[in-house]
C-alpha atoms as a PDB file:
ATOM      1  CA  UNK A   1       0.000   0.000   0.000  1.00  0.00           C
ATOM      2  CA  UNK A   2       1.340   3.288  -0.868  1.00  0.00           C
ATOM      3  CA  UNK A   3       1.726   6.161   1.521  1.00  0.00           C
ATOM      4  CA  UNK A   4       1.067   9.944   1.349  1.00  0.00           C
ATOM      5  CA  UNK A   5       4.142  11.763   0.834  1.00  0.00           C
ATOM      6  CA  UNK A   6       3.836  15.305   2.855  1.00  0.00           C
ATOM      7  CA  UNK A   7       5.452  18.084   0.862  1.00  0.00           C
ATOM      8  CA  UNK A   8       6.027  21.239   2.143  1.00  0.00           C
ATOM      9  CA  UNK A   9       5.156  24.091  -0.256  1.00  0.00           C
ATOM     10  CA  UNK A  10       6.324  27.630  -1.249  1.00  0.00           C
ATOM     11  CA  UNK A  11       4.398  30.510  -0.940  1.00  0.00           C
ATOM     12  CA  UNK A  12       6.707  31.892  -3.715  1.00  0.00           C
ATOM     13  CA  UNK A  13       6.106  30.388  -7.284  1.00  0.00           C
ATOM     14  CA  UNK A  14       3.146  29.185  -6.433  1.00  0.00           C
ATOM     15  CA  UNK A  15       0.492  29.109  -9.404  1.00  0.00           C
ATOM     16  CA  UNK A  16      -2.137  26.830 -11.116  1.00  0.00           C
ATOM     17  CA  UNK A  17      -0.169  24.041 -12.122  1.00  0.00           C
ATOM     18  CA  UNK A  18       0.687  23.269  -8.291  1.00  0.00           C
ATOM     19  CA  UNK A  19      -2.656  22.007  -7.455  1.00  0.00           C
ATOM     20  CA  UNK A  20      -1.907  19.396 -10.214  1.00  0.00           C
ATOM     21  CA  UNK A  21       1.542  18.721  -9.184  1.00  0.00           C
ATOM     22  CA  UNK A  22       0.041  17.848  -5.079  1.00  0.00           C
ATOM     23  CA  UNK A  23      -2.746  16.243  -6.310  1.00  0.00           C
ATOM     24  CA  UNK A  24      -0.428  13.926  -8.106  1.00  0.00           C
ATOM     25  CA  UNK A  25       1.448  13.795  -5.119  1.00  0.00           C
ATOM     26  CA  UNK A  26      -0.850  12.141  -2.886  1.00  0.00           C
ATOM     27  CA  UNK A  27      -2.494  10.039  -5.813  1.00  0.00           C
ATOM     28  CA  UNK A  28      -5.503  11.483  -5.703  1.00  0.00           C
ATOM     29  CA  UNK A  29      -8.469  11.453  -8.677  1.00  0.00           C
ATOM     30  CA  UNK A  30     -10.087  14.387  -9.689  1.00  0.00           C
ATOM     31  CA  UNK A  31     -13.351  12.401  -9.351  1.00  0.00           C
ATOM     32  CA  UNK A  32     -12.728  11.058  -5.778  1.00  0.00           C
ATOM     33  CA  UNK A  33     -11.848  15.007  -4.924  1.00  0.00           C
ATOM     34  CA  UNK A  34     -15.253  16.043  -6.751  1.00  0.00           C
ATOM     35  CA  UNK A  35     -17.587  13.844  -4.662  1.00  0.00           C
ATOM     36  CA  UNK A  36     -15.860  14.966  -1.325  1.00  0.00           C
ATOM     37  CA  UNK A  37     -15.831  18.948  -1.569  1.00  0.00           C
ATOM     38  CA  UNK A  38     -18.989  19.386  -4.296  1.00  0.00           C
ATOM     39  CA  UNK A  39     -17.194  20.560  -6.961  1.00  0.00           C
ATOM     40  CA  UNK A  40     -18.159  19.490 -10.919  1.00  0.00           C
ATOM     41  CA  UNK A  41     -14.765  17.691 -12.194  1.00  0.00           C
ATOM     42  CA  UNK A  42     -14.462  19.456 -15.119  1.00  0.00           C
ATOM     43  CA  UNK A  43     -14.075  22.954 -12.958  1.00  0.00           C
ATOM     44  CA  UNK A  44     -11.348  20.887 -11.079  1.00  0.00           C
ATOM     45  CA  UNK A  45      -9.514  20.097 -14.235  1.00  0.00           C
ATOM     46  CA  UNK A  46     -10.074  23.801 -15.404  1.00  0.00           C
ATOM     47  CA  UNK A  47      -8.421  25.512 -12.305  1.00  0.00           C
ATOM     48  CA  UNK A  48      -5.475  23.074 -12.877  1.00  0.00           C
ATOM     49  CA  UNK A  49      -4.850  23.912 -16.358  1.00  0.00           C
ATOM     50  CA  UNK A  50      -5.813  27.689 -15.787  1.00  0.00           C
ATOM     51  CA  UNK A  51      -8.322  27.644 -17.910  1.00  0.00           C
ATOM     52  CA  UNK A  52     -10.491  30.005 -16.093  1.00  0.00           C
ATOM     53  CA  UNK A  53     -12.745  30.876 -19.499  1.00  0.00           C
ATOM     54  CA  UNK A  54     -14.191  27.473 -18.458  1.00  0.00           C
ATOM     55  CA  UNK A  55     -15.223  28.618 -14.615  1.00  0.00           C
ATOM     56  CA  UNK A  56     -18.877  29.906 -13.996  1.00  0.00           C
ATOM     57  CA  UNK A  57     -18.616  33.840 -14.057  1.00  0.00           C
ATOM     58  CA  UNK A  58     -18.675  35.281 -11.235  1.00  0.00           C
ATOM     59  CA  UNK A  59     -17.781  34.553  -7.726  1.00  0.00           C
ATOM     60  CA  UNK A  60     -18.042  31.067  -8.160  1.00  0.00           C
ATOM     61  CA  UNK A  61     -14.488  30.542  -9.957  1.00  0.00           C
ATOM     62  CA  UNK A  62     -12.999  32.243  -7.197  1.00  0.00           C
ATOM     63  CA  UNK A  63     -14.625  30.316  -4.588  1.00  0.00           C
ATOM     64  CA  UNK A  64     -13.999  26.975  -6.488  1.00  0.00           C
ATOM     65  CA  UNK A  65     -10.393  27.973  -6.220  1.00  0.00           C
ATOM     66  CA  UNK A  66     -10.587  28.734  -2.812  1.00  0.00           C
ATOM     67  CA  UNK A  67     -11.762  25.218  -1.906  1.00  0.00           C
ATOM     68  CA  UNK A  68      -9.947  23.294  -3.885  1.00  0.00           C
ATOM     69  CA  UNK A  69      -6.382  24.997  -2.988  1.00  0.00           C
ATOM     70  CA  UNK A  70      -7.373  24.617   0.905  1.00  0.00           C
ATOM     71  CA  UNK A  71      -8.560  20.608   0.312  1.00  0.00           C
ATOM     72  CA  UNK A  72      -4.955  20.582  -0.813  1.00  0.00           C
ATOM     73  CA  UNK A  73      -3.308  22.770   1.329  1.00  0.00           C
ATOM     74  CA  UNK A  74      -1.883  24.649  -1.132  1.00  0.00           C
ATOM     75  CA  UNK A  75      -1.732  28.749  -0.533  1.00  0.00           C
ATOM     76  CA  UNK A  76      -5.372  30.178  -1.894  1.00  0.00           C
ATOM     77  CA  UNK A  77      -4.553  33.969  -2.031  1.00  0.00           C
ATOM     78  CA  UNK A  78      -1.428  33.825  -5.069  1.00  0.00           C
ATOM     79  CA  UNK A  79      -3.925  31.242  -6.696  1.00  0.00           C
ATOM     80  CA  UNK A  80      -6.735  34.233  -6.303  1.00  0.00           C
ATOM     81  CA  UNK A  81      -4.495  36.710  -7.236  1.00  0.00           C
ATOM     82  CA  UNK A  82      -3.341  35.041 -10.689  1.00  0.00           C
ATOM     83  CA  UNK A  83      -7.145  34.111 -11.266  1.00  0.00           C
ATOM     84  CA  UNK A  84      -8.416  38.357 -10.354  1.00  0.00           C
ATOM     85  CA  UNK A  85      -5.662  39.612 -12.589  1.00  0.00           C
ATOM     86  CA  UNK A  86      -6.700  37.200 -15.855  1.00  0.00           C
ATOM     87  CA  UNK A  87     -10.537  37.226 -15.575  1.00  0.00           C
ATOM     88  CA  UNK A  88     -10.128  41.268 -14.747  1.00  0.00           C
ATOM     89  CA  UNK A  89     -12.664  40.906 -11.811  1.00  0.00           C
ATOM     90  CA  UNK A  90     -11.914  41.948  -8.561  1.00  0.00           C
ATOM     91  CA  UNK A  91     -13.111  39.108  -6.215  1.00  0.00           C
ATOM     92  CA  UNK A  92     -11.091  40.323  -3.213  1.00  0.00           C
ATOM     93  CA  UNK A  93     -14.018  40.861  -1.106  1.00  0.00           C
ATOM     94  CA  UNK A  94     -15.907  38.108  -2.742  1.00  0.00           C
ATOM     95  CA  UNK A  95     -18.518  36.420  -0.347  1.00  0.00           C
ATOM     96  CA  UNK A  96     -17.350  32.478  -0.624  1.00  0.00           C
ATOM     97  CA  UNK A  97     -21.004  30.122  -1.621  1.00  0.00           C
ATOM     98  CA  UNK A  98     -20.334  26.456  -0.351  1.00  0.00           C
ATOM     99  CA  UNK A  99     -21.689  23.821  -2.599  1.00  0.00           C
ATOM    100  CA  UNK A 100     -24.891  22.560  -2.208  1.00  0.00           C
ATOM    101  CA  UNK A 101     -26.042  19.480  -0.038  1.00  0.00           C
ATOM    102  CA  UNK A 102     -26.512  17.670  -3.908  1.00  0.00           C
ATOM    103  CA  UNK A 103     -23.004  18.208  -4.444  1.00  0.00           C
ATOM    104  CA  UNK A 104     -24.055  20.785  -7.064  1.00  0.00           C
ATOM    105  CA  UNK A 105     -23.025  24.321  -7.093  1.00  0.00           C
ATOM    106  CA  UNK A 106     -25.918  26.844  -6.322  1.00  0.00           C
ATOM    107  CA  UNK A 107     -26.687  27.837  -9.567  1.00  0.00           C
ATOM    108  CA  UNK A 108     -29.170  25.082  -9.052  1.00  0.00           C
ATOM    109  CA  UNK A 109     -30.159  26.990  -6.061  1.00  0.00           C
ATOM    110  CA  UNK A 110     -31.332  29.900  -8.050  1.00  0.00           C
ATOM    111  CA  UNK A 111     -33.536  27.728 -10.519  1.00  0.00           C
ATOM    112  CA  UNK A 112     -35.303  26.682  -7.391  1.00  0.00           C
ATOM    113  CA  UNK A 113     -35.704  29.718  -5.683  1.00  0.00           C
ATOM    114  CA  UNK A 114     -37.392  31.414  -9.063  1.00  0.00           C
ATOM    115  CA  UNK A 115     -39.726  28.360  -9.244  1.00  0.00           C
ATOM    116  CA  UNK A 116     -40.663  29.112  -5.869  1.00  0.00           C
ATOM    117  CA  UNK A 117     -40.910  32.879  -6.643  1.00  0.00           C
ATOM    118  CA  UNK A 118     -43.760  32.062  -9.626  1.00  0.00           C
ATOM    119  CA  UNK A 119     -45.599  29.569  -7.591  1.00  0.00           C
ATOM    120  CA  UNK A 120     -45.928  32.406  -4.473  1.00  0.00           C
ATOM    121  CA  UNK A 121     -46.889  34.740  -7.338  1.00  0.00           C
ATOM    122  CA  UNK A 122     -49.401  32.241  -8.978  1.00  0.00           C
ATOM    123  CA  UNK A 123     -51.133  31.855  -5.545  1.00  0.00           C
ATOM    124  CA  UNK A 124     -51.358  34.965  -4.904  1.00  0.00           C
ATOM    125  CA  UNK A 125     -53.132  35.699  -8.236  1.00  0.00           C
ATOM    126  CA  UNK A 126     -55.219  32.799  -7.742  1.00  0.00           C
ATOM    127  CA  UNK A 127     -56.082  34.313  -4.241  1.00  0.00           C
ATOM    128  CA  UNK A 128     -56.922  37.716  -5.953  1.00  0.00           C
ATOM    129  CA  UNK A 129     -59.156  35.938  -8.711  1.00  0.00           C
ATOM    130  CA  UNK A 130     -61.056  34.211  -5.863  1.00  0.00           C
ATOM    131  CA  UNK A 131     -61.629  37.371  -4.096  1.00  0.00           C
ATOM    132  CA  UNK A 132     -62.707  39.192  -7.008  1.00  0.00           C
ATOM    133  CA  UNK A 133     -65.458  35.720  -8.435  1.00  0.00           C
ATOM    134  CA  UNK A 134     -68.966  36.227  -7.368  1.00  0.00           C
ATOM    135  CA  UNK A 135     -69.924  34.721  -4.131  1.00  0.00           C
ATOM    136  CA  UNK A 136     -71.670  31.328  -4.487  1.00  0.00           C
ATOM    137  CA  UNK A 137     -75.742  31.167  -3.746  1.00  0.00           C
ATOM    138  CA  UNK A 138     -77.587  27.953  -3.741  1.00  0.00           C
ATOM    139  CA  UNK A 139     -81.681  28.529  -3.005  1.00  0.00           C
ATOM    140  CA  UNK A 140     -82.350  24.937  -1.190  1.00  0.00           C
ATOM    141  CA  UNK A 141     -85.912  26.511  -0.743  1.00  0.00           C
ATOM    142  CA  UNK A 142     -88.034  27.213  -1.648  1.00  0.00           C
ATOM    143  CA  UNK A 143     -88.643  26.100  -5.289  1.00  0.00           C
ATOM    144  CA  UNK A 144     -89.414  27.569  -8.337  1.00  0.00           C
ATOM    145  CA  UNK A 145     -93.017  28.660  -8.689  1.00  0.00           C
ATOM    146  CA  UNK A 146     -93.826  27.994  -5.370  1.00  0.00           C
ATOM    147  CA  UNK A 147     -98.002  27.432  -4.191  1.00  0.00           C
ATOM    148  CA  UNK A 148     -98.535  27.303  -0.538  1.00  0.00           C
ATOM    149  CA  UNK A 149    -101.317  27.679   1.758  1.00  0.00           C
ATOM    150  CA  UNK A 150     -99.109  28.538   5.024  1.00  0.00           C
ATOM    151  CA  UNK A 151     -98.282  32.269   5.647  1.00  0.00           C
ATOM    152  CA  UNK A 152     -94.804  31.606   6.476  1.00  0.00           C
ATOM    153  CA  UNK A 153     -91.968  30.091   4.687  1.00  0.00           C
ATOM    154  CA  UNK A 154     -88.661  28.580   4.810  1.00  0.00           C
ATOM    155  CA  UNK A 155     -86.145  30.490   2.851  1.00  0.00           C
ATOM    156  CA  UNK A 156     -82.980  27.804   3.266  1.00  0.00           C
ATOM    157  CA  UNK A 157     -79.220  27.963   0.889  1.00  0.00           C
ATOM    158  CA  UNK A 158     -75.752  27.527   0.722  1.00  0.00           C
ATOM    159  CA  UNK A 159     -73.037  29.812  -0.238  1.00  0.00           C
ATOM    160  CA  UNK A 160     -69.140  30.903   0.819  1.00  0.00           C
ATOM    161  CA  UNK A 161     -68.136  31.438   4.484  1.00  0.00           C
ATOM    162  CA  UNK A 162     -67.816  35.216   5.147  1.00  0.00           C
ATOM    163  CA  UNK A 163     -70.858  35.983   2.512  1.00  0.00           C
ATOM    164  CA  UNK A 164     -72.757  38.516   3.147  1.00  0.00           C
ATOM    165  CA  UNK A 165     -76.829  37.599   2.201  1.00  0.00           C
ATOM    166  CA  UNK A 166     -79.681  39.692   2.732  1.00  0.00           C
ATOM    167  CA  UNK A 167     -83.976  38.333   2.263  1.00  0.00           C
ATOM    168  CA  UNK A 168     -86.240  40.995   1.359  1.00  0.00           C
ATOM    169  CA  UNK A 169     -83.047  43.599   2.398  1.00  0.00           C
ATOM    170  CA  UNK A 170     -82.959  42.062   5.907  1.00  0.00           C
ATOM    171  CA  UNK A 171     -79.777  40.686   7.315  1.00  0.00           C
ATOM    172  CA  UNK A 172     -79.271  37.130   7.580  1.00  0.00           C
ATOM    173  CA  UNK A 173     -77.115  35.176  10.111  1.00  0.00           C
ATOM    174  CA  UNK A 174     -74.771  32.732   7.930  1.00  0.00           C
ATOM    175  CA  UNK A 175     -73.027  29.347  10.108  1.00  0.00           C
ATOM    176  CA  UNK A 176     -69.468  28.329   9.427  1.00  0.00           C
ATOM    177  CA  UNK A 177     -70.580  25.952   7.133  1.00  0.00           C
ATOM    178  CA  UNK A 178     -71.717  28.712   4.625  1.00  0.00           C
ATOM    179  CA  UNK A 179     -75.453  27.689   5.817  1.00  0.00           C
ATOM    180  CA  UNK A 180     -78.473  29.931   6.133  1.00  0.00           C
ATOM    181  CA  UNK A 181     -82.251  29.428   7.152  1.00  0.00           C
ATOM    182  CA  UNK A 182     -84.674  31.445   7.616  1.00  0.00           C
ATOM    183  CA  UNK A 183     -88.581  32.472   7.605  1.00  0.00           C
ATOM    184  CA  UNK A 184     -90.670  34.836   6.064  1.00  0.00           C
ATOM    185  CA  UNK A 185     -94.435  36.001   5.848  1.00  0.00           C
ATOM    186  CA  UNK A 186     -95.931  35.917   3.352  1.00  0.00           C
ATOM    187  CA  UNK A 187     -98.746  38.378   1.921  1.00  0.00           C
ATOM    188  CA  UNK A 188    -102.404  37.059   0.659  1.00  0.00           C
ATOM    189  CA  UNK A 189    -101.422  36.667  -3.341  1.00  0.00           C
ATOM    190  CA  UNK A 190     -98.203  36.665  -5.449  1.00  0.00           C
ATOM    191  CA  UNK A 191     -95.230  36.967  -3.271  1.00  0.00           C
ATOM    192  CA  UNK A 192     -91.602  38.080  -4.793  1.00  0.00           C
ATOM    193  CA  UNK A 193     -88.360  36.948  -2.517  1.00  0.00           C
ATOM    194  CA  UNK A 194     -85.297  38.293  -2.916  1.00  0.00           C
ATOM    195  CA  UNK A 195     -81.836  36.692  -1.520  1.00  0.00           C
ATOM    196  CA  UNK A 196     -78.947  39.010  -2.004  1.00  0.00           C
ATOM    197  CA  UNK A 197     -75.355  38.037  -1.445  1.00  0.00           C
ATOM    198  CA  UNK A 198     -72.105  40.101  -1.619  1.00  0.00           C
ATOM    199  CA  UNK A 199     -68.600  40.295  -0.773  1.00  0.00           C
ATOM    200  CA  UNK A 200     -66.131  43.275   0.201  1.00  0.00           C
ATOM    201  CA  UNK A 201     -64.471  42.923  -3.202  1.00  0.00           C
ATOM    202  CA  UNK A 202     -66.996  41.000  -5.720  1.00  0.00           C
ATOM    203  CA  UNK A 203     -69.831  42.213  -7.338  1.00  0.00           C
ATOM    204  CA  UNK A 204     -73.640  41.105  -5.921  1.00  0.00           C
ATOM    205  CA  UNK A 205     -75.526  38.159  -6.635  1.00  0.00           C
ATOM    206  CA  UNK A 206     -79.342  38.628  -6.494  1.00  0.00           C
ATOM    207  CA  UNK A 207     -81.401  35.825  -6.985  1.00  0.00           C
ATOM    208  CA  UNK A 208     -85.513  36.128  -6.785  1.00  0.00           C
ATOM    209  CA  UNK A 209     -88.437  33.221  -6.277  1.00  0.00           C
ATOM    210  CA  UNK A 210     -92.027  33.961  -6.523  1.00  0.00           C
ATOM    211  CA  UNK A 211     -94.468  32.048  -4.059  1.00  0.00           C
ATOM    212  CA  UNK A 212     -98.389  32.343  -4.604  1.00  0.00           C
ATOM    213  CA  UNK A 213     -99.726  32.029  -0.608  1.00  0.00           C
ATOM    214  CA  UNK A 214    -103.735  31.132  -1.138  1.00  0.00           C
ATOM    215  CA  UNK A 215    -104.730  31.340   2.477  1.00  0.00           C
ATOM    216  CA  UNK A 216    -107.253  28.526   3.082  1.00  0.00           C
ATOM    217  CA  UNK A 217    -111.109  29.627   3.671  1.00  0.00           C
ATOM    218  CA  UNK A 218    -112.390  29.102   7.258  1.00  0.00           C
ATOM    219  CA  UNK A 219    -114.943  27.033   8.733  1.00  0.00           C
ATOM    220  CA  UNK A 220    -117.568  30.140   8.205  1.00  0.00           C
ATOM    221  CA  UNK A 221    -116.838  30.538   4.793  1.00  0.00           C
ATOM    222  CA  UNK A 222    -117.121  27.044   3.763  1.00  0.00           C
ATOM    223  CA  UNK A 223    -120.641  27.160   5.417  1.00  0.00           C
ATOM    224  CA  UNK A 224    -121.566  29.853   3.420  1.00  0.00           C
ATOM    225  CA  UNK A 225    -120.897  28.113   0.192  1.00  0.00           C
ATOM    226  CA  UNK A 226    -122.897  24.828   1.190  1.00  0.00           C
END
């Protein structure tokens, strides 16, 4: 079994091709060195070849560098300098990004943070659409064309929780469960109901039902026409 040969290394001379020349040193693969500090091997081969058109633009080159020269103990800031001076950027101050958990650099990161940006803003449209719809109203009763001989009624429906509804312009109470019920008098004749419903931010929804009340004749009346 071979063993690792420590090296002690110059802070003078140093430049690209000395992460190559350690790595070789201590027999390590570019691919075993990828999987353990999350950097793609081709960027690996790039920084020791100085080829740093092939680097992501930006800070991410630098801190590539950075990670890679410190995994090897080589000295990062002559590797920095060579790398500022070629690419013309001045990273000096440059905020290092570790790699991401997926061993991917976080350019990934940024994909996932604009998909979550369109679904917050896609909710939040789909919230304004809601609050703009029409609230719901379902007349349970009474029917269509209603004939009764009772002077009171059962005016029972369904529509959204927070729904404002209004019979004959009087306020209704509405349950959680977007429930209403309630009863009205009804005049000798054709009567006309009307069920209002509204929201703060939606337009009205008016729905009507006619009910013919025929009061039923009393005992003295039905005498009368024997």
């Amino acid at each position: 079994m071979s063993r690792f040969v420590t090296h002690t290394l110059r802070n003078q001379g140093c430049n690209y091709t000395t992460l190559a020349t350690v790595r070789r040193e201590r027999g390590l693969r570019l691919t075993e060195i990828s999987r353990t500090i999350g950097v793609p091997r081709t960027y690996l081969r790039a920084l020791e070849i100085g080829n740093w058109q092939a680097l992501p633009v930006g800070t991410y080159g630098c801190s590539f560098l950075r990670v890679y020269a410190n995994y090897l103990g080589v000295p990062a800031e002559p590797l920095l300098y060579q790398y500022n001076k070629q690419t013309k950027d001045n990273f000096s101050s440059t905020k290092i990004w570790p790699a991401s958990l997926s061993g991917q650099p976080y350019p990934y990161r940024r994909w996932l943070l604009i998909s979550l940006g369109v679904i917050i803003i896609g909710y939040l449209g789909w919230a304004a659409w809601r609050t703009f719809l029409p609230p719901q109203l379902t007349i349970l009763e009474p029917a269509l064309n209603t004939t009764t001989t009772s002077a009171l009624i059962n005016v029972r429906g369904l529509t959204q929780v927070g729904t404002v509804v209004r019979i004959n312009q009087e306020l209704v109470e509405v349950s959680n469960e977007g429930k209403f019920n309630e009863q009205v008098t009804l005049r000798p004749g054709l009567n006309t109901i009307t069920l209002v419903a509204e929201k703060t931010y939606s337009p009205t929804v008016t729905v009507t039902r006619q009910v013919l009340f025929n009061p039923p004749l009393d005992s003295s009346t039905n005498n009368n026409l024997k």
